[in-house]
PDB file of N, CA and C in Angstrom:
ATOM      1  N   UNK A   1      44.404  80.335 116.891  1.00  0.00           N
ATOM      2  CA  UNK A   1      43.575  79.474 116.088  1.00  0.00           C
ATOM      3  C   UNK A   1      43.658  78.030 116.557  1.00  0.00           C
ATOM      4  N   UNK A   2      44.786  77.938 117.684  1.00  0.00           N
ATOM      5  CA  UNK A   2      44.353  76.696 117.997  1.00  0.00           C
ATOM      6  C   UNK A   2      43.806  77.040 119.704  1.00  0.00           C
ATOM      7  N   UNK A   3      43.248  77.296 119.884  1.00  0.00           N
ATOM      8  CA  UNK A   3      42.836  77.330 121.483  1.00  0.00           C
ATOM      9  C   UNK A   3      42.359  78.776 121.717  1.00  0.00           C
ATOM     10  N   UNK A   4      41.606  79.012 122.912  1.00  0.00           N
ATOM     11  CA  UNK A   4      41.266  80.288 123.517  1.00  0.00           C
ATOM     12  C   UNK A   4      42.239  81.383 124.179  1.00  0.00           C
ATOM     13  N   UNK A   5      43.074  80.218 124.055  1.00  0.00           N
ATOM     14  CA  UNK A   5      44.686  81.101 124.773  1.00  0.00           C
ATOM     15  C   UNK A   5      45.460  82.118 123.629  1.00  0.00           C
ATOM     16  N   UNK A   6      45.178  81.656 122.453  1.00  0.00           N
ATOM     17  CA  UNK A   6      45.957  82.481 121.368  1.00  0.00           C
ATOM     18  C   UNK A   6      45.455  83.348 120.480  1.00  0.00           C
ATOM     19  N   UNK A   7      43.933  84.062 121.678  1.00  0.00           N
ATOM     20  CA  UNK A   7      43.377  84.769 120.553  1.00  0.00           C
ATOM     21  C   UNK A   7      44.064  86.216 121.157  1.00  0.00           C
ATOM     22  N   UNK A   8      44.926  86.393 122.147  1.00  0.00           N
ATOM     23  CA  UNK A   8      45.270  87.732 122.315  1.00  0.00           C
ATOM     24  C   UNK A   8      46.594  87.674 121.548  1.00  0.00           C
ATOM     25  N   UNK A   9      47.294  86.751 121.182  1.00  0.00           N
ATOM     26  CA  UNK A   9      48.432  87.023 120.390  1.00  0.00           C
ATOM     27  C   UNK A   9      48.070  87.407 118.480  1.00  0.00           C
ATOM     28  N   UNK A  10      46.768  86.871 118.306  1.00  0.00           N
ATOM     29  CA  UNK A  10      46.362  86.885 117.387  1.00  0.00           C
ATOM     30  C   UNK A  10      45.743  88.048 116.800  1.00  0.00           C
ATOM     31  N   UNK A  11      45.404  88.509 118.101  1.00  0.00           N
ATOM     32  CA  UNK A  11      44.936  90.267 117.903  1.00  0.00           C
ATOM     33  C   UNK A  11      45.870  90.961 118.236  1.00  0.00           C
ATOM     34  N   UNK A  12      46.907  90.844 118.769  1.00  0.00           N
ATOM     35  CA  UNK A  12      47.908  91.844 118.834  1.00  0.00           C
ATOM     36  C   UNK A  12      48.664  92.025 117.461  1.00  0.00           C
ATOM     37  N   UNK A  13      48.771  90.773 116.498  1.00  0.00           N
ATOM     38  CA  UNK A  13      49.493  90.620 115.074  1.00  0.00           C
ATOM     39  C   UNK A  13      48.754  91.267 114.171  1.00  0.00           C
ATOM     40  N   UNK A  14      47.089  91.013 114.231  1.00  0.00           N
ATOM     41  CA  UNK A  14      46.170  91.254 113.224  1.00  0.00           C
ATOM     42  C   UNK A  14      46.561  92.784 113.059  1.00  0.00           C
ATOM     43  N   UNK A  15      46.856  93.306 113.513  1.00  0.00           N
ATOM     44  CA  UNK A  15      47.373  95.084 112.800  1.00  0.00           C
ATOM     45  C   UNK A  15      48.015  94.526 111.315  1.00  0.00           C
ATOM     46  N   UNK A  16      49.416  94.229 112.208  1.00  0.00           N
ATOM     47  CA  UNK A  16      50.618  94.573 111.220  1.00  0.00           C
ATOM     48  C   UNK A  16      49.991  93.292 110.061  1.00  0.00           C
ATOM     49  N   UNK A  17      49.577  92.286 110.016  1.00  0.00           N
ATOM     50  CA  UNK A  17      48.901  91.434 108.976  1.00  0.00           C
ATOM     51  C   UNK A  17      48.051  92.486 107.949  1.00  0.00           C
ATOM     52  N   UNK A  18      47.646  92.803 108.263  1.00  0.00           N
ATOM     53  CA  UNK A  18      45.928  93.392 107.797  1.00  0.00           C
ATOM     54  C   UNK A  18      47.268  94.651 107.286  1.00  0.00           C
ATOM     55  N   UNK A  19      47.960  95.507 107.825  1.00  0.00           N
ATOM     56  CA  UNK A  19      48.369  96.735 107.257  1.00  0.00           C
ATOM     57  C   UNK A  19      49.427  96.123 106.170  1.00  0.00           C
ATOM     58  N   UNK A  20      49.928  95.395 105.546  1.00  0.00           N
ATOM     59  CA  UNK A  20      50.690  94.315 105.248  1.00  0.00           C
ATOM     60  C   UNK A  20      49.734  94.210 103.840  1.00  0.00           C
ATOM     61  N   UNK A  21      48.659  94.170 103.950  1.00  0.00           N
ATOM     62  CA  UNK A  21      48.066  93.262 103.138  1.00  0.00           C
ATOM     63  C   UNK A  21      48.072  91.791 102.770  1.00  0.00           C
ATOM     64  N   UNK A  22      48.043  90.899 104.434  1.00  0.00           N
ATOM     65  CA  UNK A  22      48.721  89.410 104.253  1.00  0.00           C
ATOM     66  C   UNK A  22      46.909  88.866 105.389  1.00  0.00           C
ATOM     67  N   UNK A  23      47.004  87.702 105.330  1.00  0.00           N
ATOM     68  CA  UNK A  23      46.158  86.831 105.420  1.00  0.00           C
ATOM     69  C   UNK A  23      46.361  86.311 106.558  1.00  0.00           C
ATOM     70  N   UNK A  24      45.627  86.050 108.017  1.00  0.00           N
ATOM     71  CA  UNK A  24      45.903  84.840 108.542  1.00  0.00           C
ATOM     72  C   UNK A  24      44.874  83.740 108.362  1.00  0.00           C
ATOM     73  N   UNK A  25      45.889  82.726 108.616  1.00  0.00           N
ATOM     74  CA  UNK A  25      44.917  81.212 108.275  1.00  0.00           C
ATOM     75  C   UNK A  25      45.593  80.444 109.404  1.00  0.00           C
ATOM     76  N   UNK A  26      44.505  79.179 109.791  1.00  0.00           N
ATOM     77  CA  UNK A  26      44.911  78.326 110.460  1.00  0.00           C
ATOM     78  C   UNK A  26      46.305  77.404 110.189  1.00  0.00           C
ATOM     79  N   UNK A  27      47.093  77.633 111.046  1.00  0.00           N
ATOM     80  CA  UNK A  27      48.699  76.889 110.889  1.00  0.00           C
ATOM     81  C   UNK A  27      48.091  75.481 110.240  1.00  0.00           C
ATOM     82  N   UNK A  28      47.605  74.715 110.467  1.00  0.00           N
ATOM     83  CA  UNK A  28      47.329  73.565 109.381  1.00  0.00           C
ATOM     84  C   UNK A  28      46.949  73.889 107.885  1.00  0.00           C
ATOM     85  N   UNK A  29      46.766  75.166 107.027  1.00  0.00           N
ATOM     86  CA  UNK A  29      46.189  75.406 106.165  1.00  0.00           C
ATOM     87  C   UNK A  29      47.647  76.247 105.299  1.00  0.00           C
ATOM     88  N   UNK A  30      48.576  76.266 106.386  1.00  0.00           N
ATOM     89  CA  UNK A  30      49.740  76.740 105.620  1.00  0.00           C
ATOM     90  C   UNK A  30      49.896  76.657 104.531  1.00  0.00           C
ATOM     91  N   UNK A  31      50.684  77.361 103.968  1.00  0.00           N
ATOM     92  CA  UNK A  31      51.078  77.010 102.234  1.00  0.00           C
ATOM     93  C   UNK A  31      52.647  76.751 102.696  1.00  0.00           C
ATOM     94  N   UNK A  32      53.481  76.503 101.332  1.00  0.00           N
ATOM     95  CA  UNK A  32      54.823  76.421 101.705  1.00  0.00           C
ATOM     96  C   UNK A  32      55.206  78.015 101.560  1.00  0.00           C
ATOM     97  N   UNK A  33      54.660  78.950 101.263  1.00  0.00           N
ATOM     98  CA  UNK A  33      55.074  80.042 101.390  1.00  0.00           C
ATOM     99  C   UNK A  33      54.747  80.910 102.759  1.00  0.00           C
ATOM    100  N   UNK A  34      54.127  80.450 103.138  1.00  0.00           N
ATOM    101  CA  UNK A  34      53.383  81.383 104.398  1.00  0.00           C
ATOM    102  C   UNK A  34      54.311  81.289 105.683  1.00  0.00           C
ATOM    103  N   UNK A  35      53.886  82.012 106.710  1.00  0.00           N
ATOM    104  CA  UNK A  35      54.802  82.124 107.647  1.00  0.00           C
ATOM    105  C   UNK A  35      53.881  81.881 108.943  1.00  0.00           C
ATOM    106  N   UNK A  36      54.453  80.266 109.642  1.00  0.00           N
ATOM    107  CA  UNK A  36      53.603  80.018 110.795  1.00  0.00           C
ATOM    108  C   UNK A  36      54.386  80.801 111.845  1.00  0.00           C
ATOM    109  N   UNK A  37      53.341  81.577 112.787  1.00  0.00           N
ATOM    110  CA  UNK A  37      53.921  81.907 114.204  1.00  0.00           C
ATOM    111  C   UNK A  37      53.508  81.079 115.182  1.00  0.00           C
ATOM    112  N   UNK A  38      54.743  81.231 116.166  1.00  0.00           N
ATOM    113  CA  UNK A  38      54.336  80.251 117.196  1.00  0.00           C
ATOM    114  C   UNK A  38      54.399  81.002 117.940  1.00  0.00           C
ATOM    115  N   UNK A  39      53.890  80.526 119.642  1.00  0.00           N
ATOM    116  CA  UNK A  39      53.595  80.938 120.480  1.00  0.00           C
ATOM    117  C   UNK A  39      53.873  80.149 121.949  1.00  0.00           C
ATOM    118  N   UNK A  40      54.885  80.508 122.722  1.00  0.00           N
ATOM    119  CA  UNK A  40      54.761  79.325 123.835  1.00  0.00           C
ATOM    120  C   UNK A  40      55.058  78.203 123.601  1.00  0.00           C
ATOM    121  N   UNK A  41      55.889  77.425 122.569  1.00  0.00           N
ATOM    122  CA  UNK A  41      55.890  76.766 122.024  1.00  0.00           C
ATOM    123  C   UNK A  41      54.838  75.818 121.144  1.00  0.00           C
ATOM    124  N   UNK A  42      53.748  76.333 120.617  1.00  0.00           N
ATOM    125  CA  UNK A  42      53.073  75.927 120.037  1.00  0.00           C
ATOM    126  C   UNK A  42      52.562  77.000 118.316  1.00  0.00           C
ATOM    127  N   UNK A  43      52.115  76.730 117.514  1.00  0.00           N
ATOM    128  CA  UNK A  43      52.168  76.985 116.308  1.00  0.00           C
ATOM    129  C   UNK A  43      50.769  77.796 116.220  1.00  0.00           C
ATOM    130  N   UNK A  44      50.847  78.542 116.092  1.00  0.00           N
ATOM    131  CA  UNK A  44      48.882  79.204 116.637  1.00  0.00           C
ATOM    132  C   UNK A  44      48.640  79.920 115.172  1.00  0.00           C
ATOM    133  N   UNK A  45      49.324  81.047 114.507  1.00  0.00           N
ATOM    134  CA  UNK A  45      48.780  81.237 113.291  1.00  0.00           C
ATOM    135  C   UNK A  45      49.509  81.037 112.147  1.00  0.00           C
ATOM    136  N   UNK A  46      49.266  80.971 110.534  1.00  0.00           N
ATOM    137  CA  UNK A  46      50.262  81.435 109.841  1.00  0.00           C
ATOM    138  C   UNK A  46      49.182  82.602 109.026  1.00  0.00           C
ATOM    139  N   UNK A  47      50.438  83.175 108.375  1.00  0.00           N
ATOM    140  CA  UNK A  47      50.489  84.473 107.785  1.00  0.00           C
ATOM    141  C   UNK A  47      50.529  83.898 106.322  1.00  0.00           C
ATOM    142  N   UNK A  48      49.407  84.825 105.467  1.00  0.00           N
ATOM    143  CA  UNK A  48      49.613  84.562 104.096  1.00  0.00           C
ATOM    144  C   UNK A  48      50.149  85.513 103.497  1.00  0.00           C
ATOM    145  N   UNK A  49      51.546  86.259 103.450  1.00  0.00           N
ATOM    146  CA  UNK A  49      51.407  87.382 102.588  1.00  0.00           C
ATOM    147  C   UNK A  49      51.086  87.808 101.225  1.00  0.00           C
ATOM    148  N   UNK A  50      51.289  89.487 100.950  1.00  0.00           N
ATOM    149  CA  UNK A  50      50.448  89.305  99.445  1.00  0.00           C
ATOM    150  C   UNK A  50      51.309  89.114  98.419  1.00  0.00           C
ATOM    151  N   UNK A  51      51.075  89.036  97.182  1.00  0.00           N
ATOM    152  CA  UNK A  51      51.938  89.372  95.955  1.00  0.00           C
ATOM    153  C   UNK A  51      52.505  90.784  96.431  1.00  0.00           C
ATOM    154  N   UNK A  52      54.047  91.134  95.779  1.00  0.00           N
ATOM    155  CA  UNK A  52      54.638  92.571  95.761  1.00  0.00           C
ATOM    156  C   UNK A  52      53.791  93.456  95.131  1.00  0.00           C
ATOM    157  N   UNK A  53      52.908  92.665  93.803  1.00  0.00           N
ATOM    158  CA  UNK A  53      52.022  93.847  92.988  1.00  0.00           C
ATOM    159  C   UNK A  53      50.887  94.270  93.881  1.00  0.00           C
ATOM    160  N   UNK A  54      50.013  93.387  94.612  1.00  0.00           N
ATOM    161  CA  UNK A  54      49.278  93.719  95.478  1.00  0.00           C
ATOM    162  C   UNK A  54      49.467  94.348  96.680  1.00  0.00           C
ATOM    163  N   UNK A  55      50.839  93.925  97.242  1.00  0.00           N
ATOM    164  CA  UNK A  55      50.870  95.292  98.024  1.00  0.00           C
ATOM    165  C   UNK A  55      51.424  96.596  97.500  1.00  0.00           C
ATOM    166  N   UNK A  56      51.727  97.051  96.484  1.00  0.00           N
ATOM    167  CA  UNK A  56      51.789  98.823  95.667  1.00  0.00           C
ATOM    168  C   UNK A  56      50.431  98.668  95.785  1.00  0.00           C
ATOM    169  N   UNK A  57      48.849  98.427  95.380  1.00  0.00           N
ATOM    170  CA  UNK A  57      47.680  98.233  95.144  1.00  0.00           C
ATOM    171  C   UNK A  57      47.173  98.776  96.990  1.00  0.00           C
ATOM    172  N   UNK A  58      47.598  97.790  97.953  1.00  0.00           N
ATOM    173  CA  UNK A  58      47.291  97.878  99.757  1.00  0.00           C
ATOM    174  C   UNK A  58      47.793  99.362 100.012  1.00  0.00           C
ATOM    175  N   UNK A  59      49.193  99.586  99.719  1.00  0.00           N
ATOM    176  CA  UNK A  59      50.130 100.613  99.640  1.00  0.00           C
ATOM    177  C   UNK A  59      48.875 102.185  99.906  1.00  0.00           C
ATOM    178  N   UNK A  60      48.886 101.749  98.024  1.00  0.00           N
ATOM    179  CA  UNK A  60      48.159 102.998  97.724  1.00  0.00           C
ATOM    180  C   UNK A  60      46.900 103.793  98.152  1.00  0.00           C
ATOM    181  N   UNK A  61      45.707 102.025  98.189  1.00  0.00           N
ATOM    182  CA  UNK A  61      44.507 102.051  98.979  1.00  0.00           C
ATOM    183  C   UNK A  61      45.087 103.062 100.855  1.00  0.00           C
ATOM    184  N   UNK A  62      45.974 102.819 101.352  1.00  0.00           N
ATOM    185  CA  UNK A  62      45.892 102.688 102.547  1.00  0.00           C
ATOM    186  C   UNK A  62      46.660 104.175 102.699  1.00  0.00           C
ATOM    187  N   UNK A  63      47.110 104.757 101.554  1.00  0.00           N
ATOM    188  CA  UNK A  63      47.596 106.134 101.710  1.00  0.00           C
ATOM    189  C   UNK A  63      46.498 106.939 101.090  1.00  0.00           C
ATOM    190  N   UNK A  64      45.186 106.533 100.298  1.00  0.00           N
ATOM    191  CA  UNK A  64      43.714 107.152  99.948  1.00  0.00           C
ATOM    192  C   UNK A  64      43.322 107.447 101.212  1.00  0.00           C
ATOM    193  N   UNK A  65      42.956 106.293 102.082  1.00  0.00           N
ATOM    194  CA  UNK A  65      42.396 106.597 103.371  1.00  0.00           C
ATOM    195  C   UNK A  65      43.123 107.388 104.141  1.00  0.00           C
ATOM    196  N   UNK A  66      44.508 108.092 104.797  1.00  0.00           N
ATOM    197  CA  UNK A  66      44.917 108.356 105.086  1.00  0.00           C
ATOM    198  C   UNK A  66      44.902 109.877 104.832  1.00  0.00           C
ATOM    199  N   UNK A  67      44.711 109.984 103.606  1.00  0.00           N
ATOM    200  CA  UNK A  67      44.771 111.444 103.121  1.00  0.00           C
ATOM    201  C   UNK A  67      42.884 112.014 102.576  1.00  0.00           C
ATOM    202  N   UNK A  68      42.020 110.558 103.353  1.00  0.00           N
ATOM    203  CA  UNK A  68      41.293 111.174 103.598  1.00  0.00           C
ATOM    204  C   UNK A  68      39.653 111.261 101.739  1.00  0.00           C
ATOM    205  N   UNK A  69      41.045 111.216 100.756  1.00  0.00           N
ATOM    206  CA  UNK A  69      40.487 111.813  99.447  1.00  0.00           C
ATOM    207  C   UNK A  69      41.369 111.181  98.594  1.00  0.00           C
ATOM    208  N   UNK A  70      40.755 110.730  97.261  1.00  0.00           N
ATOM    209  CA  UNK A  70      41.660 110.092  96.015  1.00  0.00           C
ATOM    210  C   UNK A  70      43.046 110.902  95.679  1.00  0.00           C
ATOM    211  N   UNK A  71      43.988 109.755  95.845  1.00  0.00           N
ATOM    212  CA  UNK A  71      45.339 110.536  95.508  1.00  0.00           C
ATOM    213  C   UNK A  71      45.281 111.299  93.972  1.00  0.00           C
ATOM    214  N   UNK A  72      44.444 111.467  93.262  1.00  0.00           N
ATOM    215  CA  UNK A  72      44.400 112.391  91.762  1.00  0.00           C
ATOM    216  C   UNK A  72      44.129 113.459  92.476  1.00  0.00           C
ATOM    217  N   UNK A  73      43.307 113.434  93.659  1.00  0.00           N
ATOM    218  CA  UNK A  73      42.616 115.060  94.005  1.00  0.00           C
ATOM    219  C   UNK A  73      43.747 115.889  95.081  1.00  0.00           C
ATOM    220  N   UNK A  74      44.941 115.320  95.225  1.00  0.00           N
ATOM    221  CA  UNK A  74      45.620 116.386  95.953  1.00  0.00           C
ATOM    222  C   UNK A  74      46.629 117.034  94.838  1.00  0.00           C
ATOM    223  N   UNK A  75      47.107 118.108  95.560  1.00  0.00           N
ATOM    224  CA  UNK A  75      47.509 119.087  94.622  1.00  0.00           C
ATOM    225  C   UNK A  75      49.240 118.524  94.274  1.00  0.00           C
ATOM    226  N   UNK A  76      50.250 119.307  93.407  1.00  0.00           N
ATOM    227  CA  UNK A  76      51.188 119.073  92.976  1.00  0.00           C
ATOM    228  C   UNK A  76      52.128 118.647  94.083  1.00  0.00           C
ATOM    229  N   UNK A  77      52.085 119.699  95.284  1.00  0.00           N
ATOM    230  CA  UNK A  77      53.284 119.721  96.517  1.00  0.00           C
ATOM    231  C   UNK A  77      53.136 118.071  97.234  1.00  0.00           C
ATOM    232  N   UNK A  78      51.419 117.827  97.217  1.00  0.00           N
ATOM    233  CA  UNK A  78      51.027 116.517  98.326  1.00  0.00           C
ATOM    234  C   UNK A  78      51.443 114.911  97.244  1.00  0.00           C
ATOM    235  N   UNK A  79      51.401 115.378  96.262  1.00  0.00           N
ATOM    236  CA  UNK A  79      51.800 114.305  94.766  1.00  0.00           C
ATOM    237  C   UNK A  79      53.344 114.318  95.003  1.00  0.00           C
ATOM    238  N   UNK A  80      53.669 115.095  95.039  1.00  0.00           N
ATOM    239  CA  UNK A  80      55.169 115.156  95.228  1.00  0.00           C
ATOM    240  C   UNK A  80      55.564 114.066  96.570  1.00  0.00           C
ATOM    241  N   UNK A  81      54.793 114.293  97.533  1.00  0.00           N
ATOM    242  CA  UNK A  81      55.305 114.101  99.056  1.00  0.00           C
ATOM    243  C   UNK A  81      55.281 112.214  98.747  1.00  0.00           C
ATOM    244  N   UNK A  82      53.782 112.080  98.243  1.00  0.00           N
ATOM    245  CA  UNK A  82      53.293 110.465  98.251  1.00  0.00           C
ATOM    246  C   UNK A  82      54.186 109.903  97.214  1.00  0.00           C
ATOM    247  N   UNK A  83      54.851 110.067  95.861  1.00  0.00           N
ATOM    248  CA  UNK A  83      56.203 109.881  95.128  1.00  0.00           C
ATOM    249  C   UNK A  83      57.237 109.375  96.546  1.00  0.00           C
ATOM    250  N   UNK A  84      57.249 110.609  97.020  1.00  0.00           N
ATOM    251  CA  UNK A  84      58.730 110.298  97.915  1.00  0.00           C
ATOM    252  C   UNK A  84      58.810 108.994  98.747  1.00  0.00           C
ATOM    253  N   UNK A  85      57.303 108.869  99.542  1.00  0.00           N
ATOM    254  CA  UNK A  85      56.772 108.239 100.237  1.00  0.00           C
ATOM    255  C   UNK A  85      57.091 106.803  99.594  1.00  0.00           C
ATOM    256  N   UNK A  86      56.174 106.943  98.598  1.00  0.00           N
ATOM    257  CA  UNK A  86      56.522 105.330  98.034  1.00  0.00           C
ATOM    258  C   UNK A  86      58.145 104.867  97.503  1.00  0.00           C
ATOM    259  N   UNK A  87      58.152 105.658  96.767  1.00  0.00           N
ATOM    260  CA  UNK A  87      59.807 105.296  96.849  1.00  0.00           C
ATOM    261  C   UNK A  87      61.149 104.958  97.991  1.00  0.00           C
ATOM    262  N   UNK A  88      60.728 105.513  98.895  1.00  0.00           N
ATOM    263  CA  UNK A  88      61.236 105.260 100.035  1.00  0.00           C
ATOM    264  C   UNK A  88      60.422 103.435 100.616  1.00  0.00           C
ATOM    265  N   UNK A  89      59.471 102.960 100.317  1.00  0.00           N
ATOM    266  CA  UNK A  89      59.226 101.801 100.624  1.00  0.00           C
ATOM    267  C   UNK A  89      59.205 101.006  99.275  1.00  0.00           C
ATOM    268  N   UNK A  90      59.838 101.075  98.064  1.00  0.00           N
ATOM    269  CA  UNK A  90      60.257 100.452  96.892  1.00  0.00           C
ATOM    270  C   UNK A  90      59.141 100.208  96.018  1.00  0.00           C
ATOM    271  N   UNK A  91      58.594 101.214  96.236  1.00  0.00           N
ATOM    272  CA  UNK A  91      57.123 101.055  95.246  1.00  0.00           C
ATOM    273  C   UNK A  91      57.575 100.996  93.972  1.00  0.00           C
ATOM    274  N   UNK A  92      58.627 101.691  93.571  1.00  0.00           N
ATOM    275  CA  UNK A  92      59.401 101.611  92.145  1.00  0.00           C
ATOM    276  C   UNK A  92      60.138 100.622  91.506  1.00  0.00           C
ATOM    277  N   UNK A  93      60.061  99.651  92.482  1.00  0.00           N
ATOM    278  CA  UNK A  93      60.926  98.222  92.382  1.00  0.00           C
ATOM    279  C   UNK A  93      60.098  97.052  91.833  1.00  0.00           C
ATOM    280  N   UNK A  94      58.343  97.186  91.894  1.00  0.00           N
ATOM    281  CA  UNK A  94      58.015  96.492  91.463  1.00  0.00           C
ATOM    282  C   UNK A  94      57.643  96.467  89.577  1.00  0.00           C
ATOM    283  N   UNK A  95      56.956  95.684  89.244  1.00  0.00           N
ATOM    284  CA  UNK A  95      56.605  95.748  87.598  1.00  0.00           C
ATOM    285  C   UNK A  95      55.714  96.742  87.732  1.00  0.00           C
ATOM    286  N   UNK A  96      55.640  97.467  86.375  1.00  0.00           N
ATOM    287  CA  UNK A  96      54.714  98.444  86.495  1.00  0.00           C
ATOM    288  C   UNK A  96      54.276  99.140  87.616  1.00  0.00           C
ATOM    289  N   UNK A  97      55.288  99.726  88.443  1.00  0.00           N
ATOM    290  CA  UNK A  97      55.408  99.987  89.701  1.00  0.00           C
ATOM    291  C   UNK A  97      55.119 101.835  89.095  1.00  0.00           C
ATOM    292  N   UNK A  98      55.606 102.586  88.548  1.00  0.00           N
ATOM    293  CA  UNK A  98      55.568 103.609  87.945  1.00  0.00           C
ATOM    294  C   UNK A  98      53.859 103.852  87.339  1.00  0.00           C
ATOM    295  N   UNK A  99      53.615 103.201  86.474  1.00  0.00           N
ATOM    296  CA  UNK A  99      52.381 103.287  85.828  1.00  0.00           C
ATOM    297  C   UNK A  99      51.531 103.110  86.518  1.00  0.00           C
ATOM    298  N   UNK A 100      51.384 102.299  87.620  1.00  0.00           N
ATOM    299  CA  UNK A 100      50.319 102.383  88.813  1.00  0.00           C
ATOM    300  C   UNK A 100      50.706 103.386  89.741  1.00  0.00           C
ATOM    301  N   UNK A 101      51.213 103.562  90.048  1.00  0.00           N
ATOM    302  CA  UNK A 101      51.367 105.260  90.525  1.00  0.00           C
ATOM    303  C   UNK A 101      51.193 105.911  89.851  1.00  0.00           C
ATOM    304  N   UNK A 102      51.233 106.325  89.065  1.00  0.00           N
ATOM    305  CA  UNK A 102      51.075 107.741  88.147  1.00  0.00           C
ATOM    306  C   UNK A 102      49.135 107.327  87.637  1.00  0.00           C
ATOM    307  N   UNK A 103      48.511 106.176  87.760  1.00  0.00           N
ATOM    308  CA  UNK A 103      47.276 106.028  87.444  1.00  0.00           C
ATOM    309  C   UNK A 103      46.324 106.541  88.565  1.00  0.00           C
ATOM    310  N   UNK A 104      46.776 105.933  89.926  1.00  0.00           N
ATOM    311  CA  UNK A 104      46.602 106.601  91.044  1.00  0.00           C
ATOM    312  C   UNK A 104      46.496 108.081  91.336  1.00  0.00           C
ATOM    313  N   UNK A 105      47.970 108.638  91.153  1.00  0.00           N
ATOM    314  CA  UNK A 105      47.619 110.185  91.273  1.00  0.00           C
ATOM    315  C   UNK A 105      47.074 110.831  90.264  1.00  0.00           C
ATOM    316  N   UNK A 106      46.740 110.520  89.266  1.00  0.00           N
ATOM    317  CA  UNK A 106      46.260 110.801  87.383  1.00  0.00           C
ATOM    318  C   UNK A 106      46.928 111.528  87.339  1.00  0.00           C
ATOM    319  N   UNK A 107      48.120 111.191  87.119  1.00  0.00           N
ATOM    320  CA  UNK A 107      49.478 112.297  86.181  1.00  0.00           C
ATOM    321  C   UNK A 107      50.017 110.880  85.715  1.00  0.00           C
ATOM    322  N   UNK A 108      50.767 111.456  84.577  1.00  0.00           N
ATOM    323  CA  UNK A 108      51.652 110.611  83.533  1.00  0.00           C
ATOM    324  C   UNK A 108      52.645 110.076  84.069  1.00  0.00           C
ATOM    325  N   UNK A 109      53.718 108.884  83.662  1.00  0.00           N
ATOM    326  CA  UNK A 109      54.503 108.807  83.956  1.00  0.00           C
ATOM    327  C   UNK A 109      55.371 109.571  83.980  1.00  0.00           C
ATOM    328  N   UNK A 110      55.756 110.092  83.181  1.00  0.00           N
ATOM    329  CA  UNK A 110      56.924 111.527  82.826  1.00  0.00           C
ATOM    330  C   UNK A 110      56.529 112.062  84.280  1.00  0.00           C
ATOM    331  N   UNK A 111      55.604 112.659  84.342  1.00  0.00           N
ATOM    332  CA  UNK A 111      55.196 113.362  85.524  1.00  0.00           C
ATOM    333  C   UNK A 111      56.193 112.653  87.012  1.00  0.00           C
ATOM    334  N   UNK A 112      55.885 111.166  87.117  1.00  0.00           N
ATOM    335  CA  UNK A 112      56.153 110.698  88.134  1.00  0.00           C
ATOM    336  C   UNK A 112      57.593 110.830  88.124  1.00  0.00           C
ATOM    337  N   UNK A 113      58.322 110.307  86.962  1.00  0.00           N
ATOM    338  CA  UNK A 113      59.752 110.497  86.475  1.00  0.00           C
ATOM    339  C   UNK A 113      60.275 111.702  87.057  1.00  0.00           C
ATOM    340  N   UNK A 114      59.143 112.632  86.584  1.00  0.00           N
ATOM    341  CA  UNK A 114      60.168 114.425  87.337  1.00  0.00           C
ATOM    342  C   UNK A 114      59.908 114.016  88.507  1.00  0.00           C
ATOM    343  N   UNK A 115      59.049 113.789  89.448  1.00  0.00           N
ATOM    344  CA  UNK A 115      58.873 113.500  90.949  1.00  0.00           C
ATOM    345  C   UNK A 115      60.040 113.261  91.090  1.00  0.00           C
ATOM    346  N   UNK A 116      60.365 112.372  91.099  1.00  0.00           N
ATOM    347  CA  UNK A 116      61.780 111.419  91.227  1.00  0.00           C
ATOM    348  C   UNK A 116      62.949 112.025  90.834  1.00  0.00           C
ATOM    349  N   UNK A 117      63.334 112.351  90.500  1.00  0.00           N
ATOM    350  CA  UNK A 117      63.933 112.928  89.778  1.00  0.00           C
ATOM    351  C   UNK A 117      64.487 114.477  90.785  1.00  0.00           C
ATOM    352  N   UNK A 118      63.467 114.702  91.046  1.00  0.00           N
ATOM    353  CA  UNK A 118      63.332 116.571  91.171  1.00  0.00           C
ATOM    354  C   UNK A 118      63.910 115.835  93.066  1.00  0.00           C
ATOM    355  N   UNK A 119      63.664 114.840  93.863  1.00  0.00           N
ATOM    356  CA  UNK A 119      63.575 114.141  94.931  1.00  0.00           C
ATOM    357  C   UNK A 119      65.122 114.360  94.879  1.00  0.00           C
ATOM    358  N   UNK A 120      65.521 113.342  93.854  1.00  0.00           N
ATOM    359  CA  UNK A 120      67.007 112.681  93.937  1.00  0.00           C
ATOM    360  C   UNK A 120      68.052 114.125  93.815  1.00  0.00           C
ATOM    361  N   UNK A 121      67.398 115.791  92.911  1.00  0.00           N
ATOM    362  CA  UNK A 121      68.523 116.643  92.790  1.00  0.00           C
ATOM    363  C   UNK A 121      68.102 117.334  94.161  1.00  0.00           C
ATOM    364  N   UNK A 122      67.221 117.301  94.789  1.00  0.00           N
ATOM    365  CA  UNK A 122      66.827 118.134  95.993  1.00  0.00           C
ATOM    366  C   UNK A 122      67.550 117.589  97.192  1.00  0.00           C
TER     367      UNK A 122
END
């Protein structure tokens, strides 16, 4: 973002940004939260990342596409798997981290609870 020289570093990042659910903006537009990268010694992008709630929200969107079809429409075994899945990246750590999962796959919390549960005696 500052020159023609830093648009291949900029596309090599834009994955993990974009899969992230984070923002780039011009290093002058920083926030105090954001994260400038440099390059060669010079400052070429920063990174906006998201809220923790918004990424369970990126999370979920990005395991829909993946599986192709709304996480309510797979069956008990594939509900089970995406539980494990998120828990293993702390989807359960955030607020209402449970209740948006379980809205997602349309099962109850209880439901998600046995997920977990049935994970941790297995």
């Amino acid at each position: 973002m500052t020159g023609t020289g830093d648009e291949p570093f900029i596309t090599a990042v834009k994955p993990l940004v974009d899969a992230m659910g984070g923002e780039l903006l011009p290093p002058d537009e920083a926030g105090p939260d954001d994260v400038v990268l440099a390059w060669e010694g010079a400052d070429v992008v920063a990174v906006r990342l998201p809220q923790l709630a918004d990424s369970l929200d990126h999370i979920l969107a990005a395991m829909e596409r993946k599986q192709g079809k709304p996480l309510a429409d797979l069956d008990r075994k594939a509900k089970q798997e995406v539980v494990r899945i998120l828990e293993a990246r702390g989807a359960f750590s955030v607020r209402h981290g449970v209740e948006t999962v379980a809205g997602a796959l349309g099962v109850s919390r209880f439901t998600v609870y046995n997920y977990l549960n049935r994970e941790k005696e297995g």
